[in-house]
PDB file of N, CA and C in Angstrom:
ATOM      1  N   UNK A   1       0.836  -1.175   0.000  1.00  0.00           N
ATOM      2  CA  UNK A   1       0.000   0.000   0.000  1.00  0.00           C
ATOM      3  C   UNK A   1       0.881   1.238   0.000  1.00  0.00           C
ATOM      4  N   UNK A   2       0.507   2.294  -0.842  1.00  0.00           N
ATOM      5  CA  UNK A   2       0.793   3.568  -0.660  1.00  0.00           C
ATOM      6  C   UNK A   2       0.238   4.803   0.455  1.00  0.00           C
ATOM      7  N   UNK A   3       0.473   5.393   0.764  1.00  0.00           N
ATOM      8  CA  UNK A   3      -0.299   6.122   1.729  1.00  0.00           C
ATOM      9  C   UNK A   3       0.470   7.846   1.740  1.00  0.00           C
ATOM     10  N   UNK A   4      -0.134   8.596   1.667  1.00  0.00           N
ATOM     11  CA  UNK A   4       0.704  10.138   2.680  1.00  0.00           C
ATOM     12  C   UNK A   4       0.123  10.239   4.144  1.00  0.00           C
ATOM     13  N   UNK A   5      -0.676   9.514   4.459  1.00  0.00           N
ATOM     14  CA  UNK A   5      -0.761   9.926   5.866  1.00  0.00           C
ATOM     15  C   UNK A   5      -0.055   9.806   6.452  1.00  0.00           C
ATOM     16  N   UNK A   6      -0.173  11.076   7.663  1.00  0.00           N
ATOM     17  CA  UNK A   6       0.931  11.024   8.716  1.00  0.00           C
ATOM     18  C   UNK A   6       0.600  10.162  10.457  1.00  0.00           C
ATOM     19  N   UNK A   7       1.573   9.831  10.286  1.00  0.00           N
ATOM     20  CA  UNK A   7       1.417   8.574  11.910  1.00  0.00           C
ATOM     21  C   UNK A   7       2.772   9.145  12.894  1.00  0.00           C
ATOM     22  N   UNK A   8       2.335   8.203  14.189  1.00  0.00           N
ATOM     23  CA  UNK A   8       3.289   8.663  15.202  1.00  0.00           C
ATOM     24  C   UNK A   8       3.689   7.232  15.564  1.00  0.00           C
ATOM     25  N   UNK A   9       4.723   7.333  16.121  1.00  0.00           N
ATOM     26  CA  UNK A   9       5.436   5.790  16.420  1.00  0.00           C
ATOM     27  C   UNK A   9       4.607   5.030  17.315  1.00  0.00           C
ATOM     28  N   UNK A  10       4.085   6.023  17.990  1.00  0.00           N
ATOM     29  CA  UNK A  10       3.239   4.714  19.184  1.00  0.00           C
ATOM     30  C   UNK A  10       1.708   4.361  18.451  1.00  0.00           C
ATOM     31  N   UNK A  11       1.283   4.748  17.631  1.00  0.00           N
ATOM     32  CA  UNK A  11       0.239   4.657  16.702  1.00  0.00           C
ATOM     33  C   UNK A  11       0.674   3.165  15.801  1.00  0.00           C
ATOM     34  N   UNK A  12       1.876   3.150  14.902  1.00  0.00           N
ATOM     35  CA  UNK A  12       2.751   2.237  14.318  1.00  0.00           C
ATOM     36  C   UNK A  12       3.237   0.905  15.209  1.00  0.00           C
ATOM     37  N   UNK A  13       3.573   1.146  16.069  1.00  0.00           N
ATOM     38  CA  UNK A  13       3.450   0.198  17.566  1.00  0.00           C
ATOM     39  C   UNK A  13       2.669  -0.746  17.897  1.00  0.00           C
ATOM     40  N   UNK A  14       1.150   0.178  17.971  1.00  0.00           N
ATOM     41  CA  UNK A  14       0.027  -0.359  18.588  1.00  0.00           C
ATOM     42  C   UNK A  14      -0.300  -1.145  17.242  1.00  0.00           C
ATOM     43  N   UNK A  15      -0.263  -1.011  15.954  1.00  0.00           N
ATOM     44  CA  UNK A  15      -0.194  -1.646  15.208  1.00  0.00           C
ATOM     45  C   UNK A  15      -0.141  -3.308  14.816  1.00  0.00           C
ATOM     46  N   UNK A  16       1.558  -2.794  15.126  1.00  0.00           N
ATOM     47  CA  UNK A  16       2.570  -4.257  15.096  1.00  0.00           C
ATOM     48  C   UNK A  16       1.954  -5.105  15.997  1.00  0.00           C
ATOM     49  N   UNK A  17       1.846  -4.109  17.200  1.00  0.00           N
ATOM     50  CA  UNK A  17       1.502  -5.644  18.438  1.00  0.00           C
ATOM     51  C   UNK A  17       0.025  -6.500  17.906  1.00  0.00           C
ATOM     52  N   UNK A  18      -0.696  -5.355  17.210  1.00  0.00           N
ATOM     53  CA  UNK A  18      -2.265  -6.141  16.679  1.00  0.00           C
ATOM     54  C   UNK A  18      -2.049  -7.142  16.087  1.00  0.00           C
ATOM     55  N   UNK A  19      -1.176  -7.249  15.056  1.00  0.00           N
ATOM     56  CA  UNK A  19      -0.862  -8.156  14.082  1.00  0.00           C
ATOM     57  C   UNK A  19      -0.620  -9.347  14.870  1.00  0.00           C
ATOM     58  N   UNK A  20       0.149  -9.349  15.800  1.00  0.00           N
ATOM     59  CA  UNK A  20       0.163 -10.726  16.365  1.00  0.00           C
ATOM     60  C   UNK A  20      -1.272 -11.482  16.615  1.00  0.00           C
ATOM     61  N   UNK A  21      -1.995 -10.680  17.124  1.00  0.00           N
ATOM     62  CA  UNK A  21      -3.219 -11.393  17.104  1.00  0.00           C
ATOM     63  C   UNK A  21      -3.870 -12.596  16.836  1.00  0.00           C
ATOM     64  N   UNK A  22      -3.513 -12.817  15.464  1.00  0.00           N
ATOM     65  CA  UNK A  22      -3.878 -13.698  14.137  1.00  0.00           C
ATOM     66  C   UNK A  22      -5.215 -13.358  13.661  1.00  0.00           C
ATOM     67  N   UNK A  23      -6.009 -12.111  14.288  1.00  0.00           N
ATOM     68  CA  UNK A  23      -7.155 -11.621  13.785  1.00  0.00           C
ATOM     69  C   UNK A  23      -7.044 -10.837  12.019  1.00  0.00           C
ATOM     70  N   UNK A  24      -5.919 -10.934  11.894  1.00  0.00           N
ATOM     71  CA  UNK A  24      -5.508 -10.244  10.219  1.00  0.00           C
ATOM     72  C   UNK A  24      -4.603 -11.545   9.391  1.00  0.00           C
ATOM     73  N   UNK A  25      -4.672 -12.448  10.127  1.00  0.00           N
ATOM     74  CA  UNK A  25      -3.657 -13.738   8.783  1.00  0.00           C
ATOM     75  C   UNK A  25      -2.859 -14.216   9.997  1.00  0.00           C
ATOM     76  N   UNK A  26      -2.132 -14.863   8.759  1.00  0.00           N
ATOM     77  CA  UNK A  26      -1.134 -15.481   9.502  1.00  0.00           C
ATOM     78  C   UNK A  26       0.605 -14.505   8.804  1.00  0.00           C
ATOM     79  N   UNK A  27       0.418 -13.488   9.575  1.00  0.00           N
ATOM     80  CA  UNK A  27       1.741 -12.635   8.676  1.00  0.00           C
ATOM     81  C   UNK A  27       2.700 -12.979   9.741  1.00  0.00           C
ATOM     82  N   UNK A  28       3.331 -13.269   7.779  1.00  0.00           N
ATOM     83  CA  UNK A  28       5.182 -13.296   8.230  1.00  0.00           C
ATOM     84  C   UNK A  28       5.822 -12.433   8.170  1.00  0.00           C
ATOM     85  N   UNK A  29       5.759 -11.310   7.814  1.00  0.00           N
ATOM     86  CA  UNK A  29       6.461 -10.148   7.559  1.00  0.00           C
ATOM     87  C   UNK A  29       5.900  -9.188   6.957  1.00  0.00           C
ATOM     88  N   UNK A  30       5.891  -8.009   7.865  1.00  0.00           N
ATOM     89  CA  UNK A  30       5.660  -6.248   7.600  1.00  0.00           C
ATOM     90  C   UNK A  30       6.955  -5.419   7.589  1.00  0.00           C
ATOM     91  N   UNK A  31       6.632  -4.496   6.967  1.00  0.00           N
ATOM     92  CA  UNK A  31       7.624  -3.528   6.630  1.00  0.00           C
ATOM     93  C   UNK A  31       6.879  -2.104   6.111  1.00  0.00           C
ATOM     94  N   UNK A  32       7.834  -1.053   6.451  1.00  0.00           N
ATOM     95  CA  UNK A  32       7.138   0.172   6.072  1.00  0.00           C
ATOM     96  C   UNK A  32       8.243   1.550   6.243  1.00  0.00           C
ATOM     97  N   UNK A  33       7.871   2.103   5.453  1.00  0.00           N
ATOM     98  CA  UNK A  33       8.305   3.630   5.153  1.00  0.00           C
ATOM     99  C   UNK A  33       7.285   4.507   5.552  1.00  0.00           C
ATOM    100  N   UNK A  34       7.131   5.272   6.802  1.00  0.00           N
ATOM    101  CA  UNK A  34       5.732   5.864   6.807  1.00  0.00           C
ATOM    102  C   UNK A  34       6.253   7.489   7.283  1.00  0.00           C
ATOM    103  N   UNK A  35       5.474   8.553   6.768  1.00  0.00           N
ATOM    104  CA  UNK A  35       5.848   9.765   6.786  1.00  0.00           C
ATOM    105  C   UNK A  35       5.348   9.898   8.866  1.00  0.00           C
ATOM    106  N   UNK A  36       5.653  11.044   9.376  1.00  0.00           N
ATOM    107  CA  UNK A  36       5.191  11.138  10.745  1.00  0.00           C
ATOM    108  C   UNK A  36       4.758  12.408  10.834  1.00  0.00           C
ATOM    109  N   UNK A  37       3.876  12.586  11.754  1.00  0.00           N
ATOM    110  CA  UNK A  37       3.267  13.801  12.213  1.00  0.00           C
ATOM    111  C   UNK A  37       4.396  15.141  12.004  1.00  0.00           C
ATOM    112  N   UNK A  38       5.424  15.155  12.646  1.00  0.00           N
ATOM    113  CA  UNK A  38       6.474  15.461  12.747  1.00  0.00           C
ATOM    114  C   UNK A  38       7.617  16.192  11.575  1.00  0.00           C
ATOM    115  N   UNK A  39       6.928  15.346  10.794  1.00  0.00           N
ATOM    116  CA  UNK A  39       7.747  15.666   9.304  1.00  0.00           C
ATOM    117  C   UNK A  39       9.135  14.764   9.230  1.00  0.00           C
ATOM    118  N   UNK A  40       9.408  13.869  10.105  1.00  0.00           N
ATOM    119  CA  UNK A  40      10.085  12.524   9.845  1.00  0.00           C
ATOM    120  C   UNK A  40       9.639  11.541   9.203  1.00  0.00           C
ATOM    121  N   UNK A  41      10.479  10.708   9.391  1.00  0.00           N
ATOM    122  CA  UNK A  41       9.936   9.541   8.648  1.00  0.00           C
ATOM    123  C   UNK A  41      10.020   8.297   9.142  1.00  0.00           C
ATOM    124  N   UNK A  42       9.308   7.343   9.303  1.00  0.00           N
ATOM    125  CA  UNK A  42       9.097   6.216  10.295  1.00  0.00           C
ATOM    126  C   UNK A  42       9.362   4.899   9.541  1.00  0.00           C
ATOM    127  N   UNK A  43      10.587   4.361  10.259  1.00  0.00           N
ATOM    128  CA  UNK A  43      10.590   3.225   9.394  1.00  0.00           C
ATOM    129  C   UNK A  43      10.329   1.369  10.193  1.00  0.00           C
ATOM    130  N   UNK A  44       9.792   0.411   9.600  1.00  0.00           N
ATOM    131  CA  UNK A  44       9.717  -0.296  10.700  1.00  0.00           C
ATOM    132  C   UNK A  44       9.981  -1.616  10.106  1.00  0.00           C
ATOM    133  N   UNK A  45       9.958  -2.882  10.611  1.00  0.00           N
ATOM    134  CA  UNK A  45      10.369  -4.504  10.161  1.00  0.00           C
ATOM    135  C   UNK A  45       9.432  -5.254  11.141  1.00  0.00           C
ATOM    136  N   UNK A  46       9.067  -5.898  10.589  1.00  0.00           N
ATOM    137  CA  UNK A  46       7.408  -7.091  11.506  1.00  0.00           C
ATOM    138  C   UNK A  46       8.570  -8.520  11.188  1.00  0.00           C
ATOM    139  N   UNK A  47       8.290  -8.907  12.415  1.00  0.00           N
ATOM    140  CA  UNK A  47       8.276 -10.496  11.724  1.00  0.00           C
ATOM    141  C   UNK A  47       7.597 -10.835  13.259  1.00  0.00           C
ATOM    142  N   UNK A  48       6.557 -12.051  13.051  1.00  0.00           N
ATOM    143  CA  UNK A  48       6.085 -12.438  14.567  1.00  0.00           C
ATOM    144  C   UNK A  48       6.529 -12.582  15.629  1.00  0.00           C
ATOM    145  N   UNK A  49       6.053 -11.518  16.691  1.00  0.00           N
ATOM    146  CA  UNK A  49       6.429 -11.363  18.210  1.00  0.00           C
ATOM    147  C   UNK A  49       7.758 -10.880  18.292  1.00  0.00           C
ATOM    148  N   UNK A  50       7.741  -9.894  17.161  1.00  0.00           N
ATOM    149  CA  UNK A  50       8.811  -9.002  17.066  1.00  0.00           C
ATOM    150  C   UNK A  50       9.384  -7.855  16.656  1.00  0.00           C
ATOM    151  N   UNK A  51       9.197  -6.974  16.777  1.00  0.00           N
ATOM    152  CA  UNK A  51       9.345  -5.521  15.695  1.00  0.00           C
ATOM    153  C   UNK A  51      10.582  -4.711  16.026  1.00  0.00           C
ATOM    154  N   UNK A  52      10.726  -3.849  15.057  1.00  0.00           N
ATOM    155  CA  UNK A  52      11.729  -2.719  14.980  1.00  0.00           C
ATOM    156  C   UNK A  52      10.931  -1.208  14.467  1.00  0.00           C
ATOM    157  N   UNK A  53      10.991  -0.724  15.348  1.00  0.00           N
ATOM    158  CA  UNK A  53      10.131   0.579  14.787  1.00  0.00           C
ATOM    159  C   UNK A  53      11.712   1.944  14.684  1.00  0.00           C
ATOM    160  N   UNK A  54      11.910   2.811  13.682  1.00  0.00           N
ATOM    161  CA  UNK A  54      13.181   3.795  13.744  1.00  0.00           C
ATOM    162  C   UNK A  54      12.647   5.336  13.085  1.00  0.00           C
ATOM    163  N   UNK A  55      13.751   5.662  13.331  1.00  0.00           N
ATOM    164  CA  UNK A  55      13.499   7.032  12.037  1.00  0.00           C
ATOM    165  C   UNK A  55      14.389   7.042  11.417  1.00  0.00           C
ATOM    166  N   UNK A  56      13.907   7.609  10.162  1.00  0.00           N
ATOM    167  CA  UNK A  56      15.248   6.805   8.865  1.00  0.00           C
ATOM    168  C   UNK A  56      14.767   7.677   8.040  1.00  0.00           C
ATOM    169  N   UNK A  57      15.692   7.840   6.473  1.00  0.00           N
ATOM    170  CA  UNK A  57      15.384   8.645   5.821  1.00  0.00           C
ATOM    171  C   UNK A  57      14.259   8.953   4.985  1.00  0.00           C
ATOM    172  N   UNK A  58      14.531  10.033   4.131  1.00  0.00           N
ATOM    173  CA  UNK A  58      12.626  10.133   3.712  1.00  0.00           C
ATOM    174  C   UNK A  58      12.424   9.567   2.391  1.00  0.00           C
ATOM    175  N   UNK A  59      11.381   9.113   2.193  1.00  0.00           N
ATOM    176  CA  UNK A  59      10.945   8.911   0.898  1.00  0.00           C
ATOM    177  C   UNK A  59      10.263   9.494  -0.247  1.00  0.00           C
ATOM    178  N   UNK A  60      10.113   9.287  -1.407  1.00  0.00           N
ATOM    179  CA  UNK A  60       8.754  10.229  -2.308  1.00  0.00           C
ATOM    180  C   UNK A  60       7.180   9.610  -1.357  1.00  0.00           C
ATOM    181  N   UNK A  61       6.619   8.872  -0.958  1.00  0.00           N
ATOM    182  CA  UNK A  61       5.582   8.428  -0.393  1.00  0.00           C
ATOM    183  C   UNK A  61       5.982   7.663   0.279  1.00  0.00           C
ATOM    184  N   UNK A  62       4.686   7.312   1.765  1.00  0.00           N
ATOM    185  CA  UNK A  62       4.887   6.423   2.498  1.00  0.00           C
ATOM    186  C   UNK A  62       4.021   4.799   2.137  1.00  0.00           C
ATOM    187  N   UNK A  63       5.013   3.709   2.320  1.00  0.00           N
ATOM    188  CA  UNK A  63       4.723   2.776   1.928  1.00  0.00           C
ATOM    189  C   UNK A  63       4.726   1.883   2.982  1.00  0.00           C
ATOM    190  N   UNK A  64       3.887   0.863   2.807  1.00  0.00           N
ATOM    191  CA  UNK A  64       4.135  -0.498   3.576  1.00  0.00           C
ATOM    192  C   UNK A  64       3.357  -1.646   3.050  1.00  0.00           C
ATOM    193  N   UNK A  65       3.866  -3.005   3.674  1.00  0.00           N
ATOM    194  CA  UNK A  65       3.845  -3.989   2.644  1.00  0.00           C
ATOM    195  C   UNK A  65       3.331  -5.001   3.551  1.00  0.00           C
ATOM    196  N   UNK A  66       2.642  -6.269   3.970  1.00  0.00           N
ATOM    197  CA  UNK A  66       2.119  -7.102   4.997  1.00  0.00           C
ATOM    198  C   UNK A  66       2.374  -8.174   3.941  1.00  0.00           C
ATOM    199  N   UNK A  67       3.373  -9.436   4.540  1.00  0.00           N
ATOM    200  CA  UNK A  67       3.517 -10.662   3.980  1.00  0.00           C
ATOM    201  C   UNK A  67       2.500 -11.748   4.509  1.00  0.00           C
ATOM    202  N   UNK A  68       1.776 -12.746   4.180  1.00  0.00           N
ATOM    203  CA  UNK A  68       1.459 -13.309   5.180  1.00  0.00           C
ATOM    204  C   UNK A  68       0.519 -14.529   4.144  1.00  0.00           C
ATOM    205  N   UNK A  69      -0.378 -15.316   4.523  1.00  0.00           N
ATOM    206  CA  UNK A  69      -1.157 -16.043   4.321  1.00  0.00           C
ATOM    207  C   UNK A  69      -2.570 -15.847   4.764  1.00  0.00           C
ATOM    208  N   UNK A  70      -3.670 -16.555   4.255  1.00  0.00           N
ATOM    209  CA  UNK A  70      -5.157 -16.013   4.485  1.00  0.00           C
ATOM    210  C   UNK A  70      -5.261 -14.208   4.959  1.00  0.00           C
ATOM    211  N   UNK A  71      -4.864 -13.454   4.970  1.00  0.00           N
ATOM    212  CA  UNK A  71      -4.445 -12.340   5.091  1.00  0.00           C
ATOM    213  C   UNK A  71      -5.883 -11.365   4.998  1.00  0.00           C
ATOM    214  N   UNK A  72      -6.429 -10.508   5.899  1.00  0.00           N
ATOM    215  CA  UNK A  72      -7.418 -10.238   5.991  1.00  0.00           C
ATOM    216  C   UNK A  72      -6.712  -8.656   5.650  1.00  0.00           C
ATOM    217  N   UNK A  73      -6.770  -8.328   4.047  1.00  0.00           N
ATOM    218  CA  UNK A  73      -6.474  -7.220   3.313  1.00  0.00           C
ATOM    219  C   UNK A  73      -7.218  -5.435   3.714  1.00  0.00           C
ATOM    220  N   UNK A  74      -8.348  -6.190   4.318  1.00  0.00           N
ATOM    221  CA  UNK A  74      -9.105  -4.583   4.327  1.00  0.00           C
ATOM    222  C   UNK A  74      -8.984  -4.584   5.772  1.00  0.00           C
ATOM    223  N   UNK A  75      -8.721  -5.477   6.697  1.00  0.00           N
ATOM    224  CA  UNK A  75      -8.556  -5.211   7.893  1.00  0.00           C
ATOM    225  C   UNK A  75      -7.399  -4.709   8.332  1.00  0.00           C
ATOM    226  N   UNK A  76      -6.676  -5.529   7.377  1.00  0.00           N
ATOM    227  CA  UNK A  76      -4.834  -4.859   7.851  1.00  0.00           C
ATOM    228  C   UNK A  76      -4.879  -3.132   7.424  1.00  0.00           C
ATOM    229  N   UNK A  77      -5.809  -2.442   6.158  1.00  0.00           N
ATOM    230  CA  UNK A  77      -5.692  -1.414   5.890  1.00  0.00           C
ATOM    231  C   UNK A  77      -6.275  -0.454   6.590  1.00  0.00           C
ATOM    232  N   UNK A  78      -7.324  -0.961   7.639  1.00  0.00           N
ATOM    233  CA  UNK A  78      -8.550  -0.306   8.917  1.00  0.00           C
ATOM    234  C   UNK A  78      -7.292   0.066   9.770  1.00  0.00           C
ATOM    235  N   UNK A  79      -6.891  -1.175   9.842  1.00  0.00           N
ATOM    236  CA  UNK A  79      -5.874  -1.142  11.281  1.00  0.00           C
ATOM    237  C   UNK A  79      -4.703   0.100  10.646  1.00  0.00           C
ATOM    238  N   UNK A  80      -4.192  -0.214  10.436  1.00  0.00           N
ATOM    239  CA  UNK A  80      -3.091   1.002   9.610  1.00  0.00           C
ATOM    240  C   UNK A  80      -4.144   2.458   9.188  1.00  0.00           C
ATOM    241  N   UNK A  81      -5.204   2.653   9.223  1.00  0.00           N
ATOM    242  CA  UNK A  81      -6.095   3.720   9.037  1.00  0.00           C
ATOM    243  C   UNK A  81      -5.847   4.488   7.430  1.00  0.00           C
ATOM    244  N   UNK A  82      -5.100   3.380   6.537  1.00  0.00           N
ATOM    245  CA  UNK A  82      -5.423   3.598   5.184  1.00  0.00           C
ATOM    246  C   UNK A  82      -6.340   2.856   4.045  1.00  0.00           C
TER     247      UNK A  82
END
């Protein structure tokens, strides 16, 4: 997914930890480039019961990507609020 919205790390956070859930798939791996409130840029790595959330450099748009199986597509995009 593409996105310009702007997010804050603990927003991106609360996120990651959802995903564990298994209420959105069975994901193996997230990743993302996301712009921030702030005018930074938020960068992060999923893999189950595990994350890296940073600030890193900027991009033309903010992106992120959900690997996974049975993968509940419009929920992962609710949850992320794109």
């Amino acid at each position: 997914m593409e996105t310009a919205k702007k997010f804050d790390k603990a927003a991106i956070e609360a996120a990651l930890r959802e995903l564990d859930t298994g209420k959105y798939g069975a994901i193996l791996r997230a990743k993302g480039i996301l712009p921030a409130a702030d005018g930074s840029w938020i960068h992060f790595d999923y893999v189950p019961e595990e994350y890296n959330v940073r600030t890193g450099s900027a991009d033309i748009t903010g992106k992120l990507c959900v690997i996974g199986s049975k993968l509940d597509e419009a929920g992962v995009a609710a949850l992320f609020g794109v």
